[in-house]
Protein backbone atom coordinates (compact mmCIF):
# COMPACT_ATOMS: atom_id res chain seq x y z
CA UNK A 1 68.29 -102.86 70.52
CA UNK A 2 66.97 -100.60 72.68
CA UNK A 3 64.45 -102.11 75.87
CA UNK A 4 61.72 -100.37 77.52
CA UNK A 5 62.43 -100.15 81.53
CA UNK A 6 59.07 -101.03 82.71
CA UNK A 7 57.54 -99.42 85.90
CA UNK A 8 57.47 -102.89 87.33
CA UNK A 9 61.00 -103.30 87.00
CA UNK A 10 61.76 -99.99 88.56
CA UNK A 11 58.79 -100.00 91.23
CA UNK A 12 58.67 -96.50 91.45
CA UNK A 13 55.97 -95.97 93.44
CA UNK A 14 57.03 -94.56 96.29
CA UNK A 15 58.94 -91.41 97.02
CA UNK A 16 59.34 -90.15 100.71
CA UNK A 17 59.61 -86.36 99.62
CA UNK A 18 59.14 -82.95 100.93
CA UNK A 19 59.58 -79.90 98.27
CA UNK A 20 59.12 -77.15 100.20
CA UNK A 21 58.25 -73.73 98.67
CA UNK A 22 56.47 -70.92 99.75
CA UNK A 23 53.38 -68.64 99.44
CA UNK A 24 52.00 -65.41 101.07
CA UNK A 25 48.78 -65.05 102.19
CA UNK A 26 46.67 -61.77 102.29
CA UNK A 27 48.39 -60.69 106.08
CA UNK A 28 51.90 -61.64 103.69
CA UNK A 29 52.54 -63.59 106.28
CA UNK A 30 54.83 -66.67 104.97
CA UNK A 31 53.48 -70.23 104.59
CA UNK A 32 54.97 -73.47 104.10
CA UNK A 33 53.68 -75.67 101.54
CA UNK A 34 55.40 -79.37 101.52
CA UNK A 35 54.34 -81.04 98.01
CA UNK A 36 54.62 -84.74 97.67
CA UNK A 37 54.69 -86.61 94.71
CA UNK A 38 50.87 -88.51 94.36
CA UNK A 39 51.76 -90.50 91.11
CA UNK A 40 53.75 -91.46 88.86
CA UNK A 41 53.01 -92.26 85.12
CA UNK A 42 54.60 -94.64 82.72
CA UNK A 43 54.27 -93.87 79.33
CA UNK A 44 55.58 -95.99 76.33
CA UNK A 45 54.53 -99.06 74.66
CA UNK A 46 52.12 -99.28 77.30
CA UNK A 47 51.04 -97.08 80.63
CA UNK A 48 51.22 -97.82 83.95
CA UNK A 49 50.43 -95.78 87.13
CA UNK A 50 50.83 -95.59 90.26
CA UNK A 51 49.28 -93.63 93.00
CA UNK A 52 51.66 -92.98 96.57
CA UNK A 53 49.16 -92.46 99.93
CA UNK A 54 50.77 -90.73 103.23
CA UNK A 55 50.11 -90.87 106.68
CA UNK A 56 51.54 -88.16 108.90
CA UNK A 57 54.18 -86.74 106.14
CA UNK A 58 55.64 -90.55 105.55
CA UNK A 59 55.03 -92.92 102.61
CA UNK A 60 51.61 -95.56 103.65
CA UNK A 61 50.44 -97.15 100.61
CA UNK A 62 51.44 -97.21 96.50
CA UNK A 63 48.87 -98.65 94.40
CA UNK A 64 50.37 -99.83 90.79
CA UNK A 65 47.61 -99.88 87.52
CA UNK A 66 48.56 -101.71 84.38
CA UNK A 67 50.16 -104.86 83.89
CA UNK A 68 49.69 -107.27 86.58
CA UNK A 69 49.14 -104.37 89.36
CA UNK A 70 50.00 -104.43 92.62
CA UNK A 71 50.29 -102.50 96.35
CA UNK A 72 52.74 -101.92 99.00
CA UNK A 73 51.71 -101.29 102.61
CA UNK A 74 54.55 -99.15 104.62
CA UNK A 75 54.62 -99.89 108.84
CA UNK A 76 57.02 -97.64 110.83
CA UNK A 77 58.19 -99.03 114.25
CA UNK A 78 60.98 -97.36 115.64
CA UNK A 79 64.08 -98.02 112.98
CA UNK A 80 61.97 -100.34 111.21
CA UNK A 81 60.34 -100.43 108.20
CA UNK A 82 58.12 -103.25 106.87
CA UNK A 83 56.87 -103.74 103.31
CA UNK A 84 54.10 -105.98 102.41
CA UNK A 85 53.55 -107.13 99.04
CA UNK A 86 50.35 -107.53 97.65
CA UNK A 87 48.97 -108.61 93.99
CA UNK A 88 46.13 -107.03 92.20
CA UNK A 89 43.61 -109.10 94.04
CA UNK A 90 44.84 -108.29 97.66
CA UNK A 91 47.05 -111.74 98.19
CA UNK A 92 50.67 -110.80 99.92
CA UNK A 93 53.11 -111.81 97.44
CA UNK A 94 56.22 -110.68 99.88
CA UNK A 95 57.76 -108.70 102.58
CA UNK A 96 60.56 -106.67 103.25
CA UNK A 97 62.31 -105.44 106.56
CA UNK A 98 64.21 -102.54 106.62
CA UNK A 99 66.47 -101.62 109.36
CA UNK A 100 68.01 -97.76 109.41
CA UNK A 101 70.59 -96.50 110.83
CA UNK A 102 70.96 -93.51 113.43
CA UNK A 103 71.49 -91.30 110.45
CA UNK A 104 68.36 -92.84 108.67
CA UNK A 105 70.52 -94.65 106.24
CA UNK A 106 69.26 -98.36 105.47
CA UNK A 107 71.86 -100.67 107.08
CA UNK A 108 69.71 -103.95 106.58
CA UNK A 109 67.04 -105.48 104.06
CA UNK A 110 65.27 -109.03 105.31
CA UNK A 111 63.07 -110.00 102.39
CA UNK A 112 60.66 -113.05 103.20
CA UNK A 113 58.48 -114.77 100.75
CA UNK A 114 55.08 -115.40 100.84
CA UNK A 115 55.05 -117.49 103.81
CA UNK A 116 57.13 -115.37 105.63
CA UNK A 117 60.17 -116.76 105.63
CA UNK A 118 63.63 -115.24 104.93
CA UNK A 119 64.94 -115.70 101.67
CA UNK A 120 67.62 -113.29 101.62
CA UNK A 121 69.00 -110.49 103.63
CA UNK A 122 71.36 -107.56 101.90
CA UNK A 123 73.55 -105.90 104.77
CA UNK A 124 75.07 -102.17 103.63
CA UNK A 125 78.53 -100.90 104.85
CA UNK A 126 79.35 -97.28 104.75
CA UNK A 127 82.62 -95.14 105.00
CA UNK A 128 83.93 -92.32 107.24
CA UNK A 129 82.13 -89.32 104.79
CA UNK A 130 79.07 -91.48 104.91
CA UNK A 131 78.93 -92.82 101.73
CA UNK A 132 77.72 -96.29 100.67
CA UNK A 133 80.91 -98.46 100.14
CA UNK A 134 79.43 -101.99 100.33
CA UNK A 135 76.26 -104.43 99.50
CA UNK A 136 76.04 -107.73 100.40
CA UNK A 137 73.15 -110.02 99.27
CA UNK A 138 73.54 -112.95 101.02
CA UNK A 139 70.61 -115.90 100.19
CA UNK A 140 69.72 -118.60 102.94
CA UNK A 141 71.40 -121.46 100.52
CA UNK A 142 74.12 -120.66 98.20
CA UNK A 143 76.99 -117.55 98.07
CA UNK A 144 76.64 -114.01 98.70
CA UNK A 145 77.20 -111.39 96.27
CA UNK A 146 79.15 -108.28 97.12
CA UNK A 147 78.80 -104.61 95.27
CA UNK A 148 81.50 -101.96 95.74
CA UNK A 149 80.36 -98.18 95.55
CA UNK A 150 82.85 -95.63 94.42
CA UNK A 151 82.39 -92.31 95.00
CA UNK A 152 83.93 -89.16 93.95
CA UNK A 153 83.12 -85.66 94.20
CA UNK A 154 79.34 -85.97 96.81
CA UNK A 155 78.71 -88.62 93.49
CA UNK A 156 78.75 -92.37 92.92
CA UNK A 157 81.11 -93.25 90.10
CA UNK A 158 81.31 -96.51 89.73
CA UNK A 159 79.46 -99.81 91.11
CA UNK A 160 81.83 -102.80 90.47
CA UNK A 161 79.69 -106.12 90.82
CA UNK A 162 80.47 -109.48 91.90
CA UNK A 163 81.30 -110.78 88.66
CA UNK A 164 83.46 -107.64 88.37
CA UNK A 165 80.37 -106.13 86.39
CA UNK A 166 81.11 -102.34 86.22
CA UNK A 167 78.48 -99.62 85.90
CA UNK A 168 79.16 -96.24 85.55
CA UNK A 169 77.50 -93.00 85.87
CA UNK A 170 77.77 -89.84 85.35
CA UNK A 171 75.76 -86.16 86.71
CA UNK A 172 74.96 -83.04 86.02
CA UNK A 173 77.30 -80.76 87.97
CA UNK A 174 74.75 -77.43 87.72
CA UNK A 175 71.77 -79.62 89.16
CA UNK A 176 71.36 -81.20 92.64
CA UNK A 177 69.98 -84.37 93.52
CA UNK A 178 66.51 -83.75 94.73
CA UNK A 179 63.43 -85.57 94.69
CA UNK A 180 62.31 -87.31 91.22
CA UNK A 181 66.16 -88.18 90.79
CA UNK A 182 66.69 -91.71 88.98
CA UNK A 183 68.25 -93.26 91.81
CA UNK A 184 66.89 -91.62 94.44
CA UNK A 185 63.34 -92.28 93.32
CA UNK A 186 64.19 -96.44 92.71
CA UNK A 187 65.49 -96.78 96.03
CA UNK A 188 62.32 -94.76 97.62
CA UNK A 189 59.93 -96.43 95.83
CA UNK A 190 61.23 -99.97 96.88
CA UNK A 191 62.13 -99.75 100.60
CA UNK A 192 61.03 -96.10 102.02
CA UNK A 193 64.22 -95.30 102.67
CA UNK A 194 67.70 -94.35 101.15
CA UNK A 195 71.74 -96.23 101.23
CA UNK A 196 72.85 -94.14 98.54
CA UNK A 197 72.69 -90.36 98.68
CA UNK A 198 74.78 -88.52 95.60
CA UNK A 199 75.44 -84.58 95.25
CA UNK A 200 74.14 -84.06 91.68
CA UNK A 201 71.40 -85.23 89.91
CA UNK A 202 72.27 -87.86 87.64
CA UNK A 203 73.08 -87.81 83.75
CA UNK A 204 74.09 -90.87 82.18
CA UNK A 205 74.35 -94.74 82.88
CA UNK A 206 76.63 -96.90 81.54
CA UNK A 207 76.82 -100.54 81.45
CA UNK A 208 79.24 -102.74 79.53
CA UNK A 209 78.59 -105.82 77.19
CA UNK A 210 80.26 -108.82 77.16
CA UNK A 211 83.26 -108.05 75.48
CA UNK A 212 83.30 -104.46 77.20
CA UNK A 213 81.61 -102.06 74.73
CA UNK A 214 80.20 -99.53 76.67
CA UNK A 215 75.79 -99.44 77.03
CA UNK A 216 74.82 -96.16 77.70
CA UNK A 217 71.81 -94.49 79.20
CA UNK A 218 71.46 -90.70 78.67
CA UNK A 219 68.83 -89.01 81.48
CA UNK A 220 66.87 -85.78 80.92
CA UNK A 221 64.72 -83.94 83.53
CA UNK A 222 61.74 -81.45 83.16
CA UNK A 223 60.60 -78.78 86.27
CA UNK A 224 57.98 -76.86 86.61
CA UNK A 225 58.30 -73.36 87.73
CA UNK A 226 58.68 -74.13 91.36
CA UNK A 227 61.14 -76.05 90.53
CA UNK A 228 59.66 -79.78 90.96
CA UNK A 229 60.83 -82.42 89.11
CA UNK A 230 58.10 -83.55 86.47
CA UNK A 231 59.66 -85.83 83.84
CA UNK A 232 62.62 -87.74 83.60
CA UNK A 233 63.13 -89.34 80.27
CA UNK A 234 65.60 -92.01 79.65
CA UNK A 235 67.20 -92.84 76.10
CA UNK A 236 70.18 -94.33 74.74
CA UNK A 237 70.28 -98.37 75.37
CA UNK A 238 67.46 -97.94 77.76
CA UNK A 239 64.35 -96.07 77.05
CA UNK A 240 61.81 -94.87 79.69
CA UNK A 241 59.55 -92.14 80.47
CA UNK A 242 57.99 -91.45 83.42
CA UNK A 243 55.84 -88.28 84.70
CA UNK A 244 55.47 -86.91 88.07
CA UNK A 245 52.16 -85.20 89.99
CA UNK A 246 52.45 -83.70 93.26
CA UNK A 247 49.86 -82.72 96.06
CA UNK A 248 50.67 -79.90 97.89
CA UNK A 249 49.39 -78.54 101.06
């Protein structure tokens, strides 16, 4: 049976991007134009938007439509990044805390509740290339649950779970990974900032069921003729489609 990967589930509503291309004005002088992604649209069963704000080139405010709705509020200090959480009627819901490393790589997620207490924190580990090698969610009361990242090629492989859960994935070798890419945009959209950078764009997900049959999620991309991502559609055990708009200046 296939399921519908709702825009909730994903949160993608927020992608720090800069596509640059370039125009000539009458002197043909050269001009930069930096387009950012201003929303992205759900389309399925039902439709969902959500429209991404910036303030001086970084990410400042997503504001989700349809369903429940909700907003995120983005505060730069330093290495820092906080997250608030806020439901349709302007109530925070949640926080997050996200600590980069001198490379801009996220190195540290505290996420506090509503009251603003810790709940969990997720530490990330990298290896000598760079590349994420390690998660660690670790909750205030109970265990914490490791992830192992293995990468081949510039590309994550394989993410082996705590329950020795495997996922696999796979990428097209002809495209790179740029902005609009499936995992690039889910990890944008939730914390501002990325832990896993891959060479290509990716192609397939696979997941395994119980008794190991494989679960796979095929991923197509459309451009426009700059070259912009505008669609990625997902099919296969998981079925999504969502649309990009840019603004460009």
């Amino acid at each position: 049976m296939k399921k519908k990967l709702g825009l909730s589930v994903l949160l993608m509503s927020s992608l720090l991007i800069g596509i640059t291309s370039c125009d000539k004005d009458d002197d043909d002088k050269t001009k930069a134009v930096t387009c950012k992604i201003s929303s992205i649209v759900s389309t399925g069963t039902s439709t969902s938007t959500v429209a991404l704000k910036y303030d001086e080139g970084r990410l400042a405010t997503t504001t989700t439509a349809g369903g429940a709705g909700s907003s995120k509020l983005f505060n730069y200090a330093g290495n820092t990044i906080t997250i608030v959480d806020r439901n349709a009627a302007g109530a925070v819901t949640g926080s997050n805390e996200v600590l980069l490393n001198e490379n801009g790589k996220i190195v540290m997620i505290t996420v506090k509740n509503i009251n603003g207490h810790t709940t969990n924190t997720i530490t990330y580990t990298y290896n000598t290339d760079g590349n994420l090698s390690m998660a660690v969610n670790t909750p205030i009361t109970g265990s914490a649950d490791t992830s192992l990242f293995i990468f081949s090629g510039g590309n994550l492989q394989r993410m082996v779970a705590q329950n020795s859960d495997l996922t696999d994935y796979t990428y097209y070798t002809d495209k790179a990974f740029l902005d609009g890419d499936f995992l690039k945009t889910a990890q944008m959209v939730n914390y501002g900032a990325l832990a896993l950078i891959n060479k290509n764009l990716l192609k397939s997900i696979t997941t395994y069921d119980p008794i190991g049959n494989p679960q796979v999620t095929n991923l197509s991309y459309e451009y426009d003729s700059k070259g912009k991502l505008t669609r990625i559609v997902g099919t296969g055990n998981t079925s999504f489609n969502y649309s990009y708009t840019y603004d460009c200046k």
